[in-house]
Protein backbone atom coordinates (compact mmCIF):
# COMPACT_ATOMS: atom_id res chain seq x y z
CA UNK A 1 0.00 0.00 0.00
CA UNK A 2 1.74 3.30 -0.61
CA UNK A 3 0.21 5.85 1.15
CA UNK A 4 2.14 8.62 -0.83
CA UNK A 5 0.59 7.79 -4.37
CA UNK A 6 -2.77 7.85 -2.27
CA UNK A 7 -2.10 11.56 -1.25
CA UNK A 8 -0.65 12.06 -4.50
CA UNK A 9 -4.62 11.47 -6.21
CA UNK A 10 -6.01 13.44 -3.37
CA UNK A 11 -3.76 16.53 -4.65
CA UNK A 12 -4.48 16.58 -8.21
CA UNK A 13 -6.09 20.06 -9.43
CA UNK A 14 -9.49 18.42 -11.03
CA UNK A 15 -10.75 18.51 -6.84
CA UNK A 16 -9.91 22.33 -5.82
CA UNK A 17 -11.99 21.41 -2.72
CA UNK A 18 -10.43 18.07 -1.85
CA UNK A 19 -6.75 19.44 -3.24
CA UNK A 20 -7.06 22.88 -0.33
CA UNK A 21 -7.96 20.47 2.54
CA UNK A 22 -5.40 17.70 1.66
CA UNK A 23 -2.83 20.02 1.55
CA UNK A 24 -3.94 21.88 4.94
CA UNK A 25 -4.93 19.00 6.65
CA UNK A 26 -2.38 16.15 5.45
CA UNK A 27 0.51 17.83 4.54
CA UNK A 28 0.25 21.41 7.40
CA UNK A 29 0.45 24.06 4.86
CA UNK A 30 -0.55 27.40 6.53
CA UNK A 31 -3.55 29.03 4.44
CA UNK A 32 -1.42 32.25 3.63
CA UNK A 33 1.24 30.43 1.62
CA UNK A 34 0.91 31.02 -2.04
CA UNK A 35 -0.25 27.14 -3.01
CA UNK A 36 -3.48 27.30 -0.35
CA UNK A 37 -3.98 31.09 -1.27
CA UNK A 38 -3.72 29.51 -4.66
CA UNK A 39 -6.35 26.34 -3.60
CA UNK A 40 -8.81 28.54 -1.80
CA UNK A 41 -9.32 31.17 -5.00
CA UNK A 42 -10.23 27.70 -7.37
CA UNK A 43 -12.62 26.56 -4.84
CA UNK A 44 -14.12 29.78 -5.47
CA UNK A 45 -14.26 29.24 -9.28
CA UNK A 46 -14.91 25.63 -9.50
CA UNK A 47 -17.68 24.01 -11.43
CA UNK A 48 -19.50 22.68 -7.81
CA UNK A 49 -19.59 26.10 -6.13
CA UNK A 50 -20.48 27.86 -9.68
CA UNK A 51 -23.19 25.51 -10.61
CA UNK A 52 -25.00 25.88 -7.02
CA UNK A 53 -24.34 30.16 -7.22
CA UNK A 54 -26.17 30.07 -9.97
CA UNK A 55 -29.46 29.20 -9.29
CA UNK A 56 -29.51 31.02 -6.50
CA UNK A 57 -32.14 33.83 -6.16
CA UNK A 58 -31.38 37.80 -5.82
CA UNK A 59 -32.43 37.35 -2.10
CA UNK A 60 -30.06 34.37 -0.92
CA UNK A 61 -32.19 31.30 -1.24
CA UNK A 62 -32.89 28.29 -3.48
CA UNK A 63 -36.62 27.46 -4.74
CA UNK A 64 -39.27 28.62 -2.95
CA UNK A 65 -38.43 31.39 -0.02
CA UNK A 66 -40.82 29.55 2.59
CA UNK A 67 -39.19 26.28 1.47
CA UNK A 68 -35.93 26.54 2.79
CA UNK A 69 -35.51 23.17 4.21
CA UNK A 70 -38.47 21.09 2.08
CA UNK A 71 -37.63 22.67 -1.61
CA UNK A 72 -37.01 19.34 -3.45
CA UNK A 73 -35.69 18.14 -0.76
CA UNK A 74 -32.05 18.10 -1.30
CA UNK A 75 -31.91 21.01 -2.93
CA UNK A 76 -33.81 23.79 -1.00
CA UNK A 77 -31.49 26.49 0.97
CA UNK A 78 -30.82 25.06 4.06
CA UNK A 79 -28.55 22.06 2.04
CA UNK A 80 -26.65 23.94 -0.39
CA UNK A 81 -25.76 25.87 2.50
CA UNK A 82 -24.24 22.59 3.63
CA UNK A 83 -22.57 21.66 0.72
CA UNK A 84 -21.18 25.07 0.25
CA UNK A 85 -19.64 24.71 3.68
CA UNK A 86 -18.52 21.02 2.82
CA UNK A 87 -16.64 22.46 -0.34
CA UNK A 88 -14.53 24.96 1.10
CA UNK A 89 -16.64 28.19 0.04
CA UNK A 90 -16.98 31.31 2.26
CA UNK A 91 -18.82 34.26 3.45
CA UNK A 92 -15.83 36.59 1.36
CA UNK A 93 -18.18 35.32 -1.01
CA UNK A 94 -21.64 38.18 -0.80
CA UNK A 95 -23.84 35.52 -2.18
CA UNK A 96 -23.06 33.16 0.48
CA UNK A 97 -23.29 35.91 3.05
CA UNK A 98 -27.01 36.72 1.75
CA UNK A 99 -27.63 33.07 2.16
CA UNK A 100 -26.48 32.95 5.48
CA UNK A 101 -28.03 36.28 6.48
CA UNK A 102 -31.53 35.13 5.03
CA UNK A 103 -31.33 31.75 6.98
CA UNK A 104 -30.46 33.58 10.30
CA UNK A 105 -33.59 36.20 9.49
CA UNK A 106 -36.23 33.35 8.86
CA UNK A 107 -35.00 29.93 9.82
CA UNK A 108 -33.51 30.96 13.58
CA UNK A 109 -36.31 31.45 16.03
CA UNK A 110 -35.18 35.02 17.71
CA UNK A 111 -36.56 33.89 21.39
CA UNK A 112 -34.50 30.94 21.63
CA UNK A 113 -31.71 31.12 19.07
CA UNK A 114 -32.56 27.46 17.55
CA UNK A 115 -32.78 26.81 13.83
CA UNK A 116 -36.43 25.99 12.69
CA UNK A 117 -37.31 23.99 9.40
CA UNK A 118 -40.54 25.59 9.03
CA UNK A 119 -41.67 29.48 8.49
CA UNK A 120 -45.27 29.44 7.49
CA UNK A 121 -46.14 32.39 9.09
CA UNK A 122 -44.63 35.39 6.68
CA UNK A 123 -41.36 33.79 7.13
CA UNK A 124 -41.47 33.59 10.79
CA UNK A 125 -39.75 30.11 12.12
CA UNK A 126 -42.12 28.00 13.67
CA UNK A 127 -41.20 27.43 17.07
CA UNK A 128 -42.35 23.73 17.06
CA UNK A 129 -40.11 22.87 14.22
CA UNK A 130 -36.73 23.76 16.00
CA UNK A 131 -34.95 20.79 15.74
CA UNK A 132 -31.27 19.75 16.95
CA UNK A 133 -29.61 18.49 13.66
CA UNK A 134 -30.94 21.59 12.09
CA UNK A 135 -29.21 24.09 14.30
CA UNK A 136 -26.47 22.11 14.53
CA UNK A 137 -25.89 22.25 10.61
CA UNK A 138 -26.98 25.58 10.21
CA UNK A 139 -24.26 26.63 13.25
CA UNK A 140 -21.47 24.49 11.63
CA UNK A 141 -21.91 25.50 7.84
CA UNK A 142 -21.61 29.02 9.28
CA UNK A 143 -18.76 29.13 11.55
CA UNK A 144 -17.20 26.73 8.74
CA UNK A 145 -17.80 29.87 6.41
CA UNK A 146 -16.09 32.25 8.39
CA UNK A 147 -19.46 33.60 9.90
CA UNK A 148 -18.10 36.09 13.46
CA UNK A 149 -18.66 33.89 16.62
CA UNK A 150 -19.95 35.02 19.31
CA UNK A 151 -22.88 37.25 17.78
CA UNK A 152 -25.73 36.05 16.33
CA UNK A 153 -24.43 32.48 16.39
CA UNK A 154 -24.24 32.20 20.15
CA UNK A 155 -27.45 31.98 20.87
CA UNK A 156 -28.17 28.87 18.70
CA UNK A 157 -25.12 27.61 20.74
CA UNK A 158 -26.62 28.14 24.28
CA UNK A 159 -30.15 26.61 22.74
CA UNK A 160 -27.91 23.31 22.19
CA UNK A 161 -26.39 23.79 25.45
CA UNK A 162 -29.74 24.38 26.88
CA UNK A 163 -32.19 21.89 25.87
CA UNK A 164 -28.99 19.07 24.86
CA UNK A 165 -30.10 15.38 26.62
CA UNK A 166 -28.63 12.26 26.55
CA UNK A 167 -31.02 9.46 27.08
CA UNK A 168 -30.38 5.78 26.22
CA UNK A 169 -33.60 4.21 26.11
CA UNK A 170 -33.55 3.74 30.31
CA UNK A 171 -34.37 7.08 31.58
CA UNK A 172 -37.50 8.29 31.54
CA UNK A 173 -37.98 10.94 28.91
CA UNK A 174 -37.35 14.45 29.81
CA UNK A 175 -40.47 16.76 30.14
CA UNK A 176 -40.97 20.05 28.92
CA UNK A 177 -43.20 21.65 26.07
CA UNK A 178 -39.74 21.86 23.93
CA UNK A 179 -39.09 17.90 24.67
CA UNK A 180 -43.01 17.19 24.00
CA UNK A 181 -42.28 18.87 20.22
CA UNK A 182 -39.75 16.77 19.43
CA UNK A 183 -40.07 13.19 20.97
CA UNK A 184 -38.17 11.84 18.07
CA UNK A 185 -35.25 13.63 18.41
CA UNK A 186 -34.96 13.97 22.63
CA UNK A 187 -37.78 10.89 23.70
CA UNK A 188 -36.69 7.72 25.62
CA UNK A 189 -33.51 7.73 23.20
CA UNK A 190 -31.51 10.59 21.91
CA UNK A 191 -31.10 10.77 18.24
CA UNK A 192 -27.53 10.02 17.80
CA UNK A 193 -27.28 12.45 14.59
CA UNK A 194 -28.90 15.50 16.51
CA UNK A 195 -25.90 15.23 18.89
CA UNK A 196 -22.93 14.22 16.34
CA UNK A 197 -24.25 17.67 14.24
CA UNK A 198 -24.37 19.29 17.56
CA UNK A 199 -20.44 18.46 18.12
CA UNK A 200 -19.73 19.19 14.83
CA UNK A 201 -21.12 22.37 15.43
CA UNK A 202 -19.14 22.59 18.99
CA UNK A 203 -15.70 21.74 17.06
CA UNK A 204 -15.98 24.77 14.81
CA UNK A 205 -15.97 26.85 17.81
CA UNK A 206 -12.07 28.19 18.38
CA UNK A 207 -11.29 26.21 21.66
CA UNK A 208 -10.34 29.54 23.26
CA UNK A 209 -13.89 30.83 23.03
CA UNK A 210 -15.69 27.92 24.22
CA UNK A 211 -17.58 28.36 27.16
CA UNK A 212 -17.33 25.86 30.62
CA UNK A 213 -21.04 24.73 29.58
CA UNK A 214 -19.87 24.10 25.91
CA UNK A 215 -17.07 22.47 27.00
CA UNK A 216 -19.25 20.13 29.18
CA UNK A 217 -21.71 19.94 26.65
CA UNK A 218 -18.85 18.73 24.67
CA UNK A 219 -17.59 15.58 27.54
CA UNK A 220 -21.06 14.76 27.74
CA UNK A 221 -21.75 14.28 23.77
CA UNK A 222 -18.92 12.37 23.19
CA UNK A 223 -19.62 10.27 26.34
CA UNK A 224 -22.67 9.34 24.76
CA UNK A 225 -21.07 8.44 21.19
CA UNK A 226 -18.89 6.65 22.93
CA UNK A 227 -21.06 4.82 24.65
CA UNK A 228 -22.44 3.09 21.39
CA UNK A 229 -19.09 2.99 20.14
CA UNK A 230 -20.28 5.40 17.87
CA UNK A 231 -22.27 2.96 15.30
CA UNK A 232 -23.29 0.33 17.79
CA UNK A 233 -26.19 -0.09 20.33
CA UNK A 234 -24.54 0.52 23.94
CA UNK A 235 -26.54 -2.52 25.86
CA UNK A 236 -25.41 -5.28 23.01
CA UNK A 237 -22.35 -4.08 21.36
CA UNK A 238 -22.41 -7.07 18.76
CA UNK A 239 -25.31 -4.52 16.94
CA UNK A 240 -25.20 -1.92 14.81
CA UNK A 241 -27.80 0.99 15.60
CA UNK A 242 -28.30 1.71 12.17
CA UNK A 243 -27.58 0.14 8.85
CA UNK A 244 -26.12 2.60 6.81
CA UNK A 245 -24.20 3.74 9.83
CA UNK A 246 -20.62 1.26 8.92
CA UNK A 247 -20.78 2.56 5.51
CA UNK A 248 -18.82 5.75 5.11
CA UNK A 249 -20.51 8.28 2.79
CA UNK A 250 -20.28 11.48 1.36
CA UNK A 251 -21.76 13.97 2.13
CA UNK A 252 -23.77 13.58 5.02
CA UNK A 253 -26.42 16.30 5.43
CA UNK A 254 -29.05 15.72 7.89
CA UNK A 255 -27.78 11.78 7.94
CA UNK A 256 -24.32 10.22 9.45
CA UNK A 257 -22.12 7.48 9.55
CA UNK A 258 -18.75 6.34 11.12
CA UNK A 259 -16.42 8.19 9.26
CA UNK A 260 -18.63 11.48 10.15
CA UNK A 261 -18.61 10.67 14.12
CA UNK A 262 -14.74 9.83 14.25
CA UNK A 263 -13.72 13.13 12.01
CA UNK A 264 -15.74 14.88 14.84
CA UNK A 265 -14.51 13.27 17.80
CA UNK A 266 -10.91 12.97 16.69
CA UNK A 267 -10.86 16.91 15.90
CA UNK A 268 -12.17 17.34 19.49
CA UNK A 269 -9.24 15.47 20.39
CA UNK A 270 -11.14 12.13 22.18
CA UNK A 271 -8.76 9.27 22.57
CA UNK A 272 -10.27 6.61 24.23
CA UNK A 273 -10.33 2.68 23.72
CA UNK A 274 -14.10 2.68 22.85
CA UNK A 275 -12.87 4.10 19.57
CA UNK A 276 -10.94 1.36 18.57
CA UNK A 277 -14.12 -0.50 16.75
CA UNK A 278 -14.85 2.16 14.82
CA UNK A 279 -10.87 2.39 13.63
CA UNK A 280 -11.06 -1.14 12.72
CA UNK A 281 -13.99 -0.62 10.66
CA UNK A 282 -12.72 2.26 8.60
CA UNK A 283 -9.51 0.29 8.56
CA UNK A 284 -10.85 -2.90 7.45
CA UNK A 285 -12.65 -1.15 4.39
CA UNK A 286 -9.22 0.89 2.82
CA UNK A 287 -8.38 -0.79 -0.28
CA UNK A 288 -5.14 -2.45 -1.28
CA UNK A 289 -4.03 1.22 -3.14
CA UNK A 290 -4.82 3.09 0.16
CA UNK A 291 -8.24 4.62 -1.22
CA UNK A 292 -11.77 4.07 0.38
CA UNK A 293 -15.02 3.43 -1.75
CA UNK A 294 -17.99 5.86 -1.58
CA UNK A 295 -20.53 3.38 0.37
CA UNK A 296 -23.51 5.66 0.05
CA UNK A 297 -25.02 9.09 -1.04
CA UNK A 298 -27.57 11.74 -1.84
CA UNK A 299 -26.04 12.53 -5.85
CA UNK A 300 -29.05 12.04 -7.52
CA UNK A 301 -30.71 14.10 -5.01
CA UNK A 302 -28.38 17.25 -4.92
CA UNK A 303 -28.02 19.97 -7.23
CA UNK A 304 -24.74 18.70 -8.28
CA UNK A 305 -23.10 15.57 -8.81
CA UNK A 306 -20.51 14.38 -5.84
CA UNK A 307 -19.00 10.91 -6.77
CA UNK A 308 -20.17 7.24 -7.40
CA UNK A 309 -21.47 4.63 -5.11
CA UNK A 310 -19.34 2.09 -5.47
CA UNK A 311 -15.93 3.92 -6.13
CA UNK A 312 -13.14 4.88 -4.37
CA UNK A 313 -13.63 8.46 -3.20
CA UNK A 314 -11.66 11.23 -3.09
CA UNK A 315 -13.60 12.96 -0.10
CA UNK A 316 -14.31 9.36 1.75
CA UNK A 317 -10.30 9.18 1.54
CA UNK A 318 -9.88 12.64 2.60
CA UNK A 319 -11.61 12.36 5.73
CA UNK A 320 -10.17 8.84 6.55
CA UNK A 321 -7.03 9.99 6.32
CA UNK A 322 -7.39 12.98 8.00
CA UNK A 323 -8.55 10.62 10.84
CA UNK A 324 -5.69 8.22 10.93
CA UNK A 325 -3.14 11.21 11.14
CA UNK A 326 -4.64 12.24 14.11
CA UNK A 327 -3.21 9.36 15.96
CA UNK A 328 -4.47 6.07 14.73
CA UNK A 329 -2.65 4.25 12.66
C-alpha cells in the first residue's frame, strides 16, 4: 500500500476542494502560503460552487423562499448551504453571506436562538419545528464559512447547550413543552445524529472561546457516542444501531455514519479505547491502493453531482485519512 501515491490522487487540481484540505490538513500548509492562497481562490471558481451560485435567487435562497428546508428536498437552501460549507466556500463570497443572512432572518427562532425547518407564518420560524440536527448544521456550515462567533451564532449555541439530553432508552424521557415537540429527536432515546451535528457544530468553535457549559456539553456528547461505540447499540455491542451507519458516505447532510462521528470526535481530540471499533472498521474497508469506496449518497438528489457509489472516493479518503493522522494508525 503506498500511502504517498494515495495523497498524491487526493492533490491533483481536477478537486480544488479536496486538493485545499489535503494540503492543509495532510501535509500542514498554513492558508497564507501562495499554493493554499492559490487552492482557496479555485474553490471559489470551481464548477461545484459555480453551478450551485447560480441558481440562486437575488435574495439568498434556493426554490421557494418559505421552502428553505423542504424545496425538493435536497436542494432547498438550508442544504446547499451545507454543501457550500462542505466544499470549502466562504462568506468573502456576498452571495453566500445573503444566504447565510436570510437563513439567520427566517430559519432561527429570535426567542430561543434554535434553527427551525418551518416558516409558514410570513417567514417567521415555527417554534415547534426547531430541531437539533438543524441548528447544529446551520451553526457548523456558518462558523465553517467564516461567519463572526460570538454574535448572532451564540445563541443557537446556548439553545444546544440548553435543551442538549442524553437518554439511552432507560431514563424516563425528559419533560418540557420543547421535549413534548420533538419526541423523536430527545424521547426515551436521543437521536444520535442531533448530537454528532451538535459536536460538529461545537468543534468549529475556536477552543479559546468555548464556554465551561460548551465544553461540558462537549464531555457529555462524546460520552454518549462513545457509549455506542459510535455505530453500535450501547446494551449489546455485537449490533449496529443503524444500517447505513458502517458505511462511510459522502456527504452527510441531515444523515451520518462512522467516518462522520470519528472526524468529529478525533478533531475534538477524544482518545479513548471505545474508539478502537470504529478504527477497525474504517480500517478494514481501505483498499489495497490506500483509497476508500464511496458506500452511500444523496447525488441524484443534490443539485450537483458528488462521486459514485461504489468507487473509491476522493472525499471518503480525505476524511479517513485525515482521521488516521490524528493518531491512529
Amino acid at each position: 500500500m503506498n500511502l504517498m501515491n494515495t495523497l498524491d490522487w487526493l492533490l491533483e487540481e481536477e478537486n480544488p476542494s479536496v486538493l485545499f484540505f489535503a494540503m492543509r490538513d495532510l501535509i500542514g500548509l498554513s492558508e497564507d502560503s501562495p499554493e493554499m492562497v492559490d487552492a482557496k481562490s479555485r474553490i471559489k471558481s470551481s464548477f461545484p460552487v459555480q453551478k450551485i451560485l447560480s441558481s440562486q435567487s437575488d435574495g439568498g435562497w434556493w426554490g421557494n423562499p418559505e421552502e428553505f428546508y423542504t424545496n425538493t428536498k435536497y436542494r432547498g437552501t438550508v442544504w446547499n448551504l451545507i454543501l457550500l460549507a462542505e466544499l470549502g466556500a466562504n462568506v468573502e463570497d456576498e452571495r453566500i453571506l445573503r444566504t447565510i443572512e436570510f437563513l439567520l432572518d427566517n430559519s432561527q427562532d429570535a426567542s430561543c436562538g434554535g434553527f427551525a425547518y418551518r416558516a409558514p407564518d410570513a417567514l417567521r420560524p415555527d417554534p415547534a419545528s426547531i430541531i437539533p440536527c438543524l441548528t447544529g448544521n446551520m451553526t457548523w456550515a456558518m462558523l465553517r464559512m467564516g461567519y463572526p462567533f460570538p454574535g448572532k451564532l451564540e445563541s443557537a449555541v446556548n439553545w444546544m447547550v440548553r435543551i442538549s439530553r442524553f437518554n439511552d432508552g432507560v431514563s424516563p424521557a425528559p419533560v418540557g413543552e420543547e421535549y413534548k415537540r420533538r419526541q423523536n429527536c430527545w424521547g426515551k432515546h436521543t437521536c444520535i445524529s442531533g448530537i454528532v451535528k451538535i459536536l460538529k457544530a461545537l468543534a468549529e468553535i475556536p477552543e479559546e472561546k468555548r464556554s465551561s457549559q460548551v465544553k461540558k456539553l462537549i464531555q457529555d456528547g462524546s460520552e454518549f457516542l462513545l457509549k455506542h461505540h459510535l455505530f453500535k447499540r450501547s446494551r449489546n455491542l455485537a449490533e449496529v444501531s443503524k444500517k447505513k451507519w458502517p458505511h462511510p458516505g459522502f456527504p452527510w447532510l441531515w444523515d451520518t455514519d462512522v467516518l462522520e462521528m470519528l472526524d468529529i470526535l478525533t478533531r475534538l481530540g477524544v482518545r479513548d479505547p471505545r474508539l478502537q471499533d470504529a478504527i477497525n472498521l474504517l480500517k478494514s474497508k481501505q483498499l489495497e491502493d490506500g483509497r476508500w469506496i464511496q458506500e452511500w449518497g444523496f447525488n441524484n438528489q443534490l443539485l450537483i453531482p458528488f462521486e459514485k457509489v461504489g468507487k473509491p472516493s476522493k472525499w471518503v479518503t480525505l476524511f479517513a485519512m485525515q482521521v488516521m493522522q490524528r493518531g491512529f494508525v
